[in-house]
PDB file of N, CA and C in Angstrom:
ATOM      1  N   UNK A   1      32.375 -15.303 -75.271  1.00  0.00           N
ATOM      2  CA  UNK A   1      32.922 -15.860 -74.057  1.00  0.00           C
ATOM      3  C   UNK A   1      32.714 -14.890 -72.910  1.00  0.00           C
ATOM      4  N   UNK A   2      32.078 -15.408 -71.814  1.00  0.00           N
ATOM      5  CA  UNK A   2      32.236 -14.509 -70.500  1.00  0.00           C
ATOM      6  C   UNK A   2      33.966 -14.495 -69.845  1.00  0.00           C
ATOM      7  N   UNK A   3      34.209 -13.450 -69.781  1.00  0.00           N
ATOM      8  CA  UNK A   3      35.166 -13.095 -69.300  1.00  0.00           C
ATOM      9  C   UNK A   3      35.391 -13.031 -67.377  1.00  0.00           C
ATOM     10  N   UNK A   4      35.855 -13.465 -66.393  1.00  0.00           N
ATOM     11  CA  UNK A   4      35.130 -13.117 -64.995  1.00  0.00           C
ATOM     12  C   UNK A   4      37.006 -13.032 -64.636  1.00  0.00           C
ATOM     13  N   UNK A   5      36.370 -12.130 -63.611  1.00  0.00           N
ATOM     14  CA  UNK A   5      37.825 -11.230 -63.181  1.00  0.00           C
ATOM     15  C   UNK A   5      37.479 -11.493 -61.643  1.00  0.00           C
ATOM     16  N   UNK A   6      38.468 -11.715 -60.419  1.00  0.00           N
ATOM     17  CA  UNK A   6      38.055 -11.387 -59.296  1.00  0.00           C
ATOM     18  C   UNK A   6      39.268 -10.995 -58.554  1.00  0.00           C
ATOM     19  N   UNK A   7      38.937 -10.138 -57.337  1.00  0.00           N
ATOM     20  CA  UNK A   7      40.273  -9.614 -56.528  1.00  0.00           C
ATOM     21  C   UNK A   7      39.880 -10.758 -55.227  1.00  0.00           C
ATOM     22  N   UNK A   8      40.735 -11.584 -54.692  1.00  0.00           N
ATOM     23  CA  UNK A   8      40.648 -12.063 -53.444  1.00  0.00           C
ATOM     24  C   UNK A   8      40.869 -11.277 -52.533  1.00  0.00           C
ATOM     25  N   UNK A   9      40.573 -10.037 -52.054  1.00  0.00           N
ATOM     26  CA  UNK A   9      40.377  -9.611 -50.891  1.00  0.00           C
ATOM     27  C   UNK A   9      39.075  -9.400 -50.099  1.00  0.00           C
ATOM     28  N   UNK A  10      38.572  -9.579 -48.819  1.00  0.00           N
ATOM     29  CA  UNK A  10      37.732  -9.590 -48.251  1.00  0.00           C
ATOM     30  C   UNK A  10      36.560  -8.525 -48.061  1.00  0.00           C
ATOM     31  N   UNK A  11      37.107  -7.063 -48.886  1.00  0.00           N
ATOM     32  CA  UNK A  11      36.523  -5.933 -48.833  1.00  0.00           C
ATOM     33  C   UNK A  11      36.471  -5.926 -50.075  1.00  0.00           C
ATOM     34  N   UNK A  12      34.823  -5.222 -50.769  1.00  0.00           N
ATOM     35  CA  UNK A  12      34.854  -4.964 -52.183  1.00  0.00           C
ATOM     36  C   UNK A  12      34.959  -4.130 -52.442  1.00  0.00           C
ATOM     37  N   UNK A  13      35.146  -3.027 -51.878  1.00  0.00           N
ATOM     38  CA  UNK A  13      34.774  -1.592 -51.692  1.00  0.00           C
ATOM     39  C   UNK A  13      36.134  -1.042 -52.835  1.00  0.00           C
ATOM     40  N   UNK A  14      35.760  -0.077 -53.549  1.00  0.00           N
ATOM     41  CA  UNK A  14      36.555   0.644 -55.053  1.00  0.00           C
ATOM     42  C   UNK A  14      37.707  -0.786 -55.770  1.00  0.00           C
ATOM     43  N   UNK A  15      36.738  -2.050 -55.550  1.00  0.00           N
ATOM     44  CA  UNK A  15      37.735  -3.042 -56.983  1.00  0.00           C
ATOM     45  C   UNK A  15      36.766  -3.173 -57.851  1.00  0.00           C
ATOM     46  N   UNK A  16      37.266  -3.167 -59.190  1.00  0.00           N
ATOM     47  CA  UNK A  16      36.508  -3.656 -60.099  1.00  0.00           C
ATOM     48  C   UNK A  16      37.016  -4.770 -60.739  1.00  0.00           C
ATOM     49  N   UNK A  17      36.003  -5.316 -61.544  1.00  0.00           N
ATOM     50  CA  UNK A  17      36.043  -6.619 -61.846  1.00  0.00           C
ATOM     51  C   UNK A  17      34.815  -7.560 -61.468  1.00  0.00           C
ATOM     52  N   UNK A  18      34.722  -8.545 -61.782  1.00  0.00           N
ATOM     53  CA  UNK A  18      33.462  -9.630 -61.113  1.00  0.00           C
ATOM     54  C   UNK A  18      33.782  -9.882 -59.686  1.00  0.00           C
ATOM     55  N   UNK A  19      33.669  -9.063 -58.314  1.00  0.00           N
ATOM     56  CA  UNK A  19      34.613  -9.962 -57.615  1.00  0.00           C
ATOM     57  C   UNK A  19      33.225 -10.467 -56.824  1.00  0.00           C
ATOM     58  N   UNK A  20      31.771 -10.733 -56.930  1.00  0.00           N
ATOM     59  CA  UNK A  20      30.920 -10.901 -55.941  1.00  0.00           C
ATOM     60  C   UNK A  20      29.612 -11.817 -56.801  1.00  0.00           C
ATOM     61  N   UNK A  21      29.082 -12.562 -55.682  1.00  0.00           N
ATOM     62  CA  UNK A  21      27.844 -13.292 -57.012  1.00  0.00           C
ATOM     63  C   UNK A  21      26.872 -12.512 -57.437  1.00  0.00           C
ATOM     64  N   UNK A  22      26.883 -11.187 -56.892  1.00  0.00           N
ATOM     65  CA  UNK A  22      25.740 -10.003 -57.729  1.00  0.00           C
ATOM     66  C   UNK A  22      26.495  -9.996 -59.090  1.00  0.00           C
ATOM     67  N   UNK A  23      27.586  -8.719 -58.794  1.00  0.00           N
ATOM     68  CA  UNK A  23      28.684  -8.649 -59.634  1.00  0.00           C
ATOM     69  C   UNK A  23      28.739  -9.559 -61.069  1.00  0.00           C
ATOM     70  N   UNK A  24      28.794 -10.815 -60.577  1.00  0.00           N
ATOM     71  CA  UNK A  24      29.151 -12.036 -61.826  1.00  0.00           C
ATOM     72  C   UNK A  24      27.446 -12.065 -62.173  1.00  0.00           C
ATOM     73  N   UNK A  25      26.452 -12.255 -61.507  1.00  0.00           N
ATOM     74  CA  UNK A  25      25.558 -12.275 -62.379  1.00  0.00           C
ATOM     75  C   UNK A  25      25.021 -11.870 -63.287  1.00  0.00           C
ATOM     76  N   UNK A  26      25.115 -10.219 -62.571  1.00  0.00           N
ATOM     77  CA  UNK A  26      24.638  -9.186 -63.258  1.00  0.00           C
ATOM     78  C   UNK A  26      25.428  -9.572 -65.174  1.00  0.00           C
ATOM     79  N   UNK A  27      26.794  -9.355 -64.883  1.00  0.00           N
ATOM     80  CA  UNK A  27      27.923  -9.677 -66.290  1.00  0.00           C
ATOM     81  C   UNK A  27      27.434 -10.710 -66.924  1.00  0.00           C
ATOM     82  N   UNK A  28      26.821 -11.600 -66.288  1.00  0.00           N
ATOM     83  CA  UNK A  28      26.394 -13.206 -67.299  1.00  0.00           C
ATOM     84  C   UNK A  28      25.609 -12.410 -68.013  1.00  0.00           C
ATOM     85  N   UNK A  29      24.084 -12.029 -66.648  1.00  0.00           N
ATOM     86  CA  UNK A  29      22.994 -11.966 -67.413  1.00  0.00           C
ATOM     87  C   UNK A  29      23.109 -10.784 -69.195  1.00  0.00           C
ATOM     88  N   UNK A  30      23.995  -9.684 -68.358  1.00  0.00           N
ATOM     89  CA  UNK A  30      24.455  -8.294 -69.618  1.00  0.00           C
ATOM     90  C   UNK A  30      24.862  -9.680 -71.225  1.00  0.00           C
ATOM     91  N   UNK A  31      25.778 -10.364 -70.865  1.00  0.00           N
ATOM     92  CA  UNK A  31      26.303 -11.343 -71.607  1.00  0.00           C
ATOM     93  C   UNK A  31      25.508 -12.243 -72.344  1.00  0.00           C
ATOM     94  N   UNK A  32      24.384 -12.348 -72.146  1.00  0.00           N
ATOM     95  CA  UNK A  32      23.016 -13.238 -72.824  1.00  0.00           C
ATOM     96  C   UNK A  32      22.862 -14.617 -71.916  1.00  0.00           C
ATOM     97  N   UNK A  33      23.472 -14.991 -70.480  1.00  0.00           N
ATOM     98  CA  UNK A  33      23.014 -15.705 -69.844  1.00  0.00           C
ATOM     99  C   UNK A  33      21.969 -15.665 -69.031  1.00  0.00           C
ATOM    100  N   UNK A  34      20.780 -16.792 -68.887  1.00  0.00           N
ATOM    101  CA  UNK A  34      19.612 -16.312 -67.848  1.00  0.00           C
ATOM    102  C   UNK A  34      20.121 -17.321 -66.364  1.00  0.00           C
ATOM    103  N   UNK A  35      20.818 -15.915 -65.856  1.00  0.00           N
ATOM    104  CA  UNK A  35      22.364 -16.159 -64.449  1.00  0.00           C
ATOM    105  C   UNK A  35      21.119 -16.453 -63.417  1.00  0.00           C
ATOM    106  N   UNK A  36      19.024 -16.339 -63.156  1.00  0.00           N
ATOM    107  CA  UNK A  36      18.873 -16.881 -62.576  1.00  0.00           C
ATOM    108  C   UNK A  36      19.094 -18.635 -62.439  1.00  0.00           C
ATOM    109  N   UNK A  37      19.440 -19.046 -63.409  1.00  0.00           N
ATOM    110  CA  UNK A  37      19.008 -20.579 -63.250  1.00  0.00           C
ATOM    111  C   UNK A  37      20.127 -21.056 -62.724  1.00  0.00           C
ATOM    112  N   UNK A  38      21.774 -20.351 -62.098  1.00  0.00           N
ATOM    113  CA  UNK A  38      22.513 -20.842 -61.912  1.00  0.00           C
ATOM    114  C   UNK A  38      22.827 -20.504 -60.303  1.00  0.00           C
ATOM    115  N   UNK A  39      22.588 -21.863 -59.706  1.00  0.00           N
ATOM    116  CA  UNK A  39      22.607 -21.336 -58.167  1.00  0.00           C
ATOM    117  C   UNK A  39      23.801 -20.749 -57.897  1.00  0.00           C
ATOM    118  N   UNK A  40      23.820 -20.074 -56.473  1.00  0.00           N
ATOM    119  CA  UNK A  40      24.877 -19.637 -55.654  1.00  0.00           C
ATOM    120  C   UNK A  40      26.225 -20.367 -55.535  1.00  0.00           C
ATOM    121  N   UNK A  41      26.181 -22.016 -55.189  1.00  0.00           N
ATOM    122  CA  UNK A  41      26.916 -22.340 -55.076  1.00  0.00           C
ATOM    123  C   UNK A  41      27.969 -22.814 -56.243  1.00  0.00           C
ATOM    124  N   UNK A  42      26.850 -22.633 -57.611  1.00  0.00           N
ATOM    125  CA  UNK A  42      27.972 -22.573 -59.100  1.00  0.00           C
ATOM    126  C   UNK A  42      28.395 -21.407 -59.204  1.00  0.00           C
ATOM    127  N   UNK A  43      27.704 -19.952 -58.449  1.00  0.00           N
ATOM    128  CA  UNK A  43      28.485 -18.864 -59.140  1.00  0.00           C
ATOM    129  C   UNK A  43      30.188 -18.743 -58.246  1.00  0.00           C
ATOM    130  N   UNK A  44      29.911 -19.247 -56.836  1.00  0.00           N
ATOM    131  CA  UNK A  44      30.677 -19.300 -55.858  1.00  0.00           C
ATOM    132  C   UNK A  44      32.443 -19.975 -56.549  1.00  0.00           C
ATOM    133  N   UNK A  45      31.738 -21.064 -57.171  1.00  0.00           N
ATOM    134  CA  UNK A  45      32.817 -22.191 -58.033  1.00  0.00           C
ATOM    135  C   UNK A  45      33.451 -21.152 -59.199  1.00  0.00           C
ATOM    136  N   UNK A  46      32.329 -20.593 -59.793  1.00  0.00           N
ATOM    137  CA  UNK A  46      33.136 -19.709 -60.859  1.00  0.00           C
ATOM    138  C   UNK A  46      33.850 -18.950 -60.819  1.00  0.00           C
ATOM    139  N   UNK A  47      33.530 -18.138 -59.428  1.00  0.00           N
ATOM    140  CA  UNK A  47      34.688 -17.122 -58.956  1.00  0.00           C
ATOM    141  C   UNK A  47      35.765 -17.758 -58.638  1.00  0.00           C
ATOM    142  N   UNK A  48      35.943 -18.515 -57.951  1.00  0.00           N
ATOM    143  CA  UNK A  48      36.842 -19.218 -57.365  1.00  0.00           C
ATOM    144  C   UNK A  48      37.768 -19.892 -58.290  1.00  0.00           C
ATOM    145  N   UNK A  49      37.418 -19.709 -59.412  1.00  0.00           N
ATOM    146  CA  UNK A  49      38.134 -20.247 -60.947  1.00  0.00           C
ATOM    147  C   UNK A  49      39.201 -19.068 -61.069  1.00  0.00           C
ATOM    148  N   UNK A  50      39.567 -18.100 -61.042  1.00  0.00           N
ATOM    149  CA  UNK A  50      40.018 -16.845 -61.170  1.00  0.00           C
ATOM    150  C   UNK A  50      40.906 -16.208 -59.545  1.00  0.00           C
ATOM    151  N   UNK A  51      41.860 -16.047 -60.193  1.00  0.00           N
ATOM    152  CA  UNK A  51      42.834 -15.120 -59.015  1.00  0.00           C
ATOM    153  C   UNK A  51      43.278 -13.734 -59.604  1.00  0.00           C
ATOM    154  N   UNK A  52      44.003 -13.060 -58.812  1.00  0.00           N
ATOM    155  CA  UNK A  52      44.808 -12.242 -58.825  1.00  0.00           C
ATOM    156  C   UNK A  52      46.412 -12.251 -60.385  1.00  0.00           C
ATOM    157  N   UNK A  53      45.826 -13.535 -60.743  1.00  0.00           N
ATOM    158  CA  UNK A  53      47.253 -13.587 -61.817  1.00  0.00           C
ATOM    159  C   UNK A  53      46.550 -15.047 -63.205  1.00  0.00           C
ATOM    160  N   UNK A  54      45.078 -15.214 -62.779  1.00  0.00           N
ATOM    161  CA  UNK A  54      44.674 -16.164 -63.855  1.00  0.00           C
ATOM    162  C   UNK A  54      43.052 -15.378 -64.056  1.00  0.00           C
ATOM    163  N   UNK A  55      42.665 -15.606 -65.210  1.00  0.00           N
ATOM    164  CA  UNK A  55      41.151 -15.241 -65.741  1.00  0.00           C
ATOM    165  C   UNK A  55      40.703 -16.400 -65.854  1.00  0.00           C
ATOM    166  N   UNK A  56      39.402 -16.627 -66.152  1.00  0.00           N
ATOM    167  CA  UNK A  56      38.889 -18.010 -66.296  1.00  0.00           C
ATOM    168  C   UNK A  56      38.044 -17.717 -67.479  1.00  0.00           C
ATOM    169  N   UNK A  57      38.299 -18.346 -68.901  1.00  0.00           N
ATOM    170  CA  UNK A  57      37.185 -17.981 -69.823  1.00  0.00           C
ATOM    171  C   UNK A  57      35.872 -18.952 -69.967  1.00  0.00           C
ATOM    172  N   UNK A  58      34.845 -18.892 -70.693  1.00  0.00           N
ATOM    173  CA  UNK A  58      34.200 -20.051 -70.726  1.00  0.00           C
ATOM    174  C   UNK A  58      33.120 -19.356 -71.796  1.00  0.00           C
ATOM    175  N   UNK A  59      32.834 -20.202 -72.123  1.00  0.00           N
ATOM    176  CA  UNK A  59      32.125 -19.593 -73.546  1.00  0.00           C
ATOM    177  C   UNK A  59      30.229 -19.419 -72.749  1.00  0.00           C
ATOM    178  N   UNK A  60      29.617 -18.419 -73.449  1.00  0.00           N
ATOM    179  CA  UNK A  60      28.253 -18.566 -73.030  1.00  0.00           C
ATOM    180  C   UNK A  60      27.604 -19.572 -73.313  1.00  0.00           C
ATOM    181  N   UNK A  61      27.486 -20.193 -74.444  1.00  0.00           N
ATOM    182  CA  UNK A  61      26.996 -21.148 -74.655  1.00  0.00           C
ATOM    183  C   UNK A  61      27.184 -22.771 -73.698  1.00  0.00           C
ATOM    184  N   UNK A  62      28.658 -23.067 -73.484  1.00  0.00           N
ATOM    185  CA  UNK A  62      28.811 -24.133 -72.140  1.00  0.00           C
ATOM    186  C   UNK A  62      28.306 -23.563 -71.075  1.00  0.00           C
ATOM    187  N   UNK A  63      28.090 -22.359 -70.540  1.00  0.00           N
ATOM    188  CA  UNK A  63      27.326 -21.535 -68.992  1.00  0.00           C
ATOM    189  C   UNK A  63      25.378 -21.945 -69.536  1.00  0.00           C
ATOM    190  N   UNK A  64      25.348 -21.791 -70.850  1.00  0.00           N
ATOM    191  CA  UNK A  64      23.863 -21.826 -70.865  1.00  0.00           C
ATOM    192  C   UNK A  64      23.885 -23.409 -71.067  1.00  0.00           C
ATOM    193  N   UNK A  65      24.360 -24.252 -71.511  1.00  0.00           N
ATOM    194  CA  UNK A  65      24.084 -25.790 -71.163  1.00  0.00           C
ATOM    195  C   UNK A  65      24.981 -26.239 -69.893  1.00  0.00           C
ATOM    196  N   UNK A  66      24.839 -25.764 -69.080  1.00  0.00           N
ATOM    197  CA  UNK A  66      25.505 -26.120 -67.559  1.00  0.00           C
ATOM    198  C   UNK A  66      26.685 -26.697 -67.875  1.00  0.00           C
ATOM    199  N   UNK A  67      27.364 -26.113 -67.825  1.00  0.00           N
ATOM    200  CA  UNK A  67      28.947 -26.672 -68.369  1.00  0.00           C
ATOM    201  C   UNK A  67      30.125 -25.557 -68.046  1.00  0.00           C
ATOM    202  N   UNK A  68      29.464 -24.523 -67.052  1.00  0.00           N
ATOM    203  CA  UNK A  68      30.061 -23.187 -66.292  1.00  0.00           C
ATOM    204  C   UNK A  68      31.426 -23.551 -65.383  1.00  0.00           C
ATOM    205  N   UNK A  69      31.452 -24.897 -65.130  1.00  0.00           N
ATOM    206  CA  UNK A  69      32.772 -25.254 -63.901  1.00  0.00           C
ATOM    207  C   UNK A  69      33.480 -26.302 -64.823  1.00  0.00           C
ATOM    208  N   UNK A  70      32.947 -26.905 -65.813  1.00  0.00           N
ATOM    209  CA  UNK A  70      33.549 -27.777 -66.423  1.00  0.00           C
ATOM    210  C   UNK A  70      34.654 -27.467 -67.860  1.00  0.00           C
ATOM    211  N   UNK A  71      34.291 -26.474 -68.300  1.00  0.00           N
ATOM    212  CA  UNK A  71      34.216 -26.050 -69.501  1.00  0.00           C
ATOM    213  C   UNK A  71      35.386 -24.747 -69.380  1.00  0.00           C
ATOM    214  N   UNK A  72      35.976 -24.314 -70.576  1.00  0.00           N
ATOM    215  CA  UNK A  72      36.616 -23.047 -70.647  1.00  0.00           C
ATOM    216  C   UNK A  72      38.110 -23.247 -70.352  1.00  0.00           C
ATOM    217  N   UNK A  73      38.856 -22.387 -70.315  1.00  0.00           N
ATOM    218  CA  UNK A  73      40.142 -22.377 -70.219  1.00  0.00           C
ATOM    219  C   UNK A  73      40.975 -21.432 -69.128  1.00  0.00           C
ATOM    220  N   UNK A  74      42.144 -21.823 -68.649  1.00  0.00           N
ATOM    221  CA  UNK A  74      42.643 -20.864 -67.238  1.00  0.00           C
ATOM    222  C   UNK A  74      43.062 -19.852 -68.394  1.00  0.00           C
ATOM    223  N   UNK A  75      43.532 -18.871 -68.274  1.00  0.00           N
ATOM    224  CA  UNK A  75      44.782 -17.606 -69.215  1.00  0.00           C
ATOM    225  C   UNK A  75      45.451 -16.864 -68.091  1.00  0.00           C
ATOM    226  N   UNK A  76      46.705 -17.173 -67.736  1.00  0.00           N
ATOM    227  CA  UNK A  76      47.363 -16.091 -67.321  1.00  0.00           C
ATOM    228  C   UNK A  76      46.636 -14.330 -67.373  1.00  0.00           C
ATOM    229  N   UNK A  77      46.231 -13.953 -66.493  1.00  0.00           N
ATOM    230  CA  UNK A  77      45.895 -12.465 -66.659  1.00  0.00           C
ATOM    231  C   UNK A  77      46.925 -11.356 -66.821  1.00  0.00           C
ATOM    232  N   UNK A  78      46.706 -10.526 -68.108  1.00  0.00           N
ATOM    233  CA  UNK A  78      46.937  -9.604 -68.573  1.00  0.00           C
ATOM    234  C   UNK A  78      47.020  -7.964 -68.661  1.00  0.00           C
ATOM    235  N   UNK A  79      47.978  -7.327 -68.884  1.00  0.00           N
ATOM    236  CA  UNK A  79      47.358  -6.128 -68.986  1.00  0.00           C
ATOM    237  C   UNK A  79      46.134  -6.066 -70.215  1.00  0.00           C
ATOM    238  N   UNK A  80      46.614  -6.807 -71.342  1.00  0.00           N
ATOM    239  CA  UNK A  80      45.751  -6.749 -72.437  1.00  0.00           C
ATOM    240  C   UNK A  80      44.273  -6.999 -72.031  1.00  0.00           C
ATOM    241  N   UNK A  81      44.516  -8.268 -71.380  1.00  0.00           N
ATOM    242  CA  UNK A  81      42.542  -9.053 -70.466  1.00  0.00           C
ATOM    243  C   UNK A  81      42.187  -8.080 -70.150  1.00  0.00           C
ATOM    244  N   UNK A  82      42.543  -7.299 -69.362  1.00  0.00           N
ATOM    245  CA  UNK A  82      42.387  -5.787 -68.346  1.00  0.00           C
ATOM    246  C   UNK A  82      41.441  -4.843 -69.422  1.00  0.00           C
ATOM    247  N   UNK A  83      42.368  -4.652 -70.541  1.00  0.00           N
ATOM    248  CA  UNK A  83      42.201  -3.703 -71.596  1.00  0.00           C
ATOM    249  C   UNK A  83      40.832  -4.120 -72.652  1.00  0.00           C
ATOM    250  N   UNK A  84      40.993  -5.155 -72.724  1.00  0.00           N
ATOM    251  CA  UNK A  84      39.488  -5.540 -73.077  1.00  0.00           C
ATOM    252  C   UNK A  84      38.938  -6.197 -72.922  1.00  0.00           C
ATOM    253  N   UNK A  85      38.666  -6.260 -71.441  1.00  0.00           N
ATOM    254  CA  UNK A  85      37.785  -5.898 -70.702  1.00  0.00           C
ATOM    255  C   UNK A  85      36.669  -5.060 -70.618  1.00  0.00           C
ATOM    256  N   UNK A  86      37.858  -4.065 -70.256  1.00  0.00           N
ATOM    257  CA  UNK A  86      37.247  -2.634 -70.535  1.00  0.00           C
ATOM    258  C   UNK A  86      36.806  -2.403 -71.763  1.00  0.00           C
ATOM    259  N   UNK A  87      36.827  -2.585 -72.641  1.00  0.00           N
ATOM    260  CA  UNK A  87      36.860  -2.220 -73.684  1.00  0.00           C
ATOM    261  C   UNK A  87      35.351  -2.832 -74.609  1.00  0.00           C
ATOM    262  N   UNK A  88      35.063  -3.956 -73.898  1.00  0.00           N
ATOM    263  CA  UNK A  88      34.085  -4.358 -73.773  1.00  0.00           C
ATOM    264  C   UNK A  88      32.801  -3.658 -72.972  1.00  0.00           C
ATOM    265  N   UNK A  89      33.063  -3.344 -71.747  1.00  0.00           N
ATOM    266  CA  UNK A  89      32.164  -2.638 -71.147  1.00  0.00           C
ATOM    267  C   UNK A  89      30.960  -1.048 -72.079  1.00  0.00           C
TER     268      UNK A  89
END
């Protein structure tokens, strides 16, 4: 499952997490997605799936059969999500 994290603030400067469509691509593509075939305006939707207090999961496999906005589940965000996260990296 891709995991995507984002901070809603307007500056990206020292957040981590997915918060940008480089950002999220780069994580698909690391993830075994080929993140060119998915335009701007789906990565835009994906972020936008995710706040400050929800994660958005979605499995790679629904992102590789276009199923990236449709597919997956909200989760309350965690210290644990946080933790492996990282932990993943």
């Amino acid at each position: 499952m891709a995991l995507v994290e984002r901070e809603p603030q307007p500056s990206n400067a020292g957040l981590e997490g997915t918060s940008t469509i480089e950002n999220l691509r780069a994580e698909l593509t690391s993830g075994g997605v080929d993140a060119a075939k998915l335009d701007e305006q789906t990565l835009k939707q994906m972020l936008e799936r995710v706040s400050r207090k929800e994660e958005c999961r979605v499995s790679i496999a629904d992102i590789n059969t276009g199923r990236a906005l449709t597919a997956g589940q909200q989760l309350p965000l965690t210290g644990d999500s946080i933790e492996r996260k990282s932990a993943e990296q």
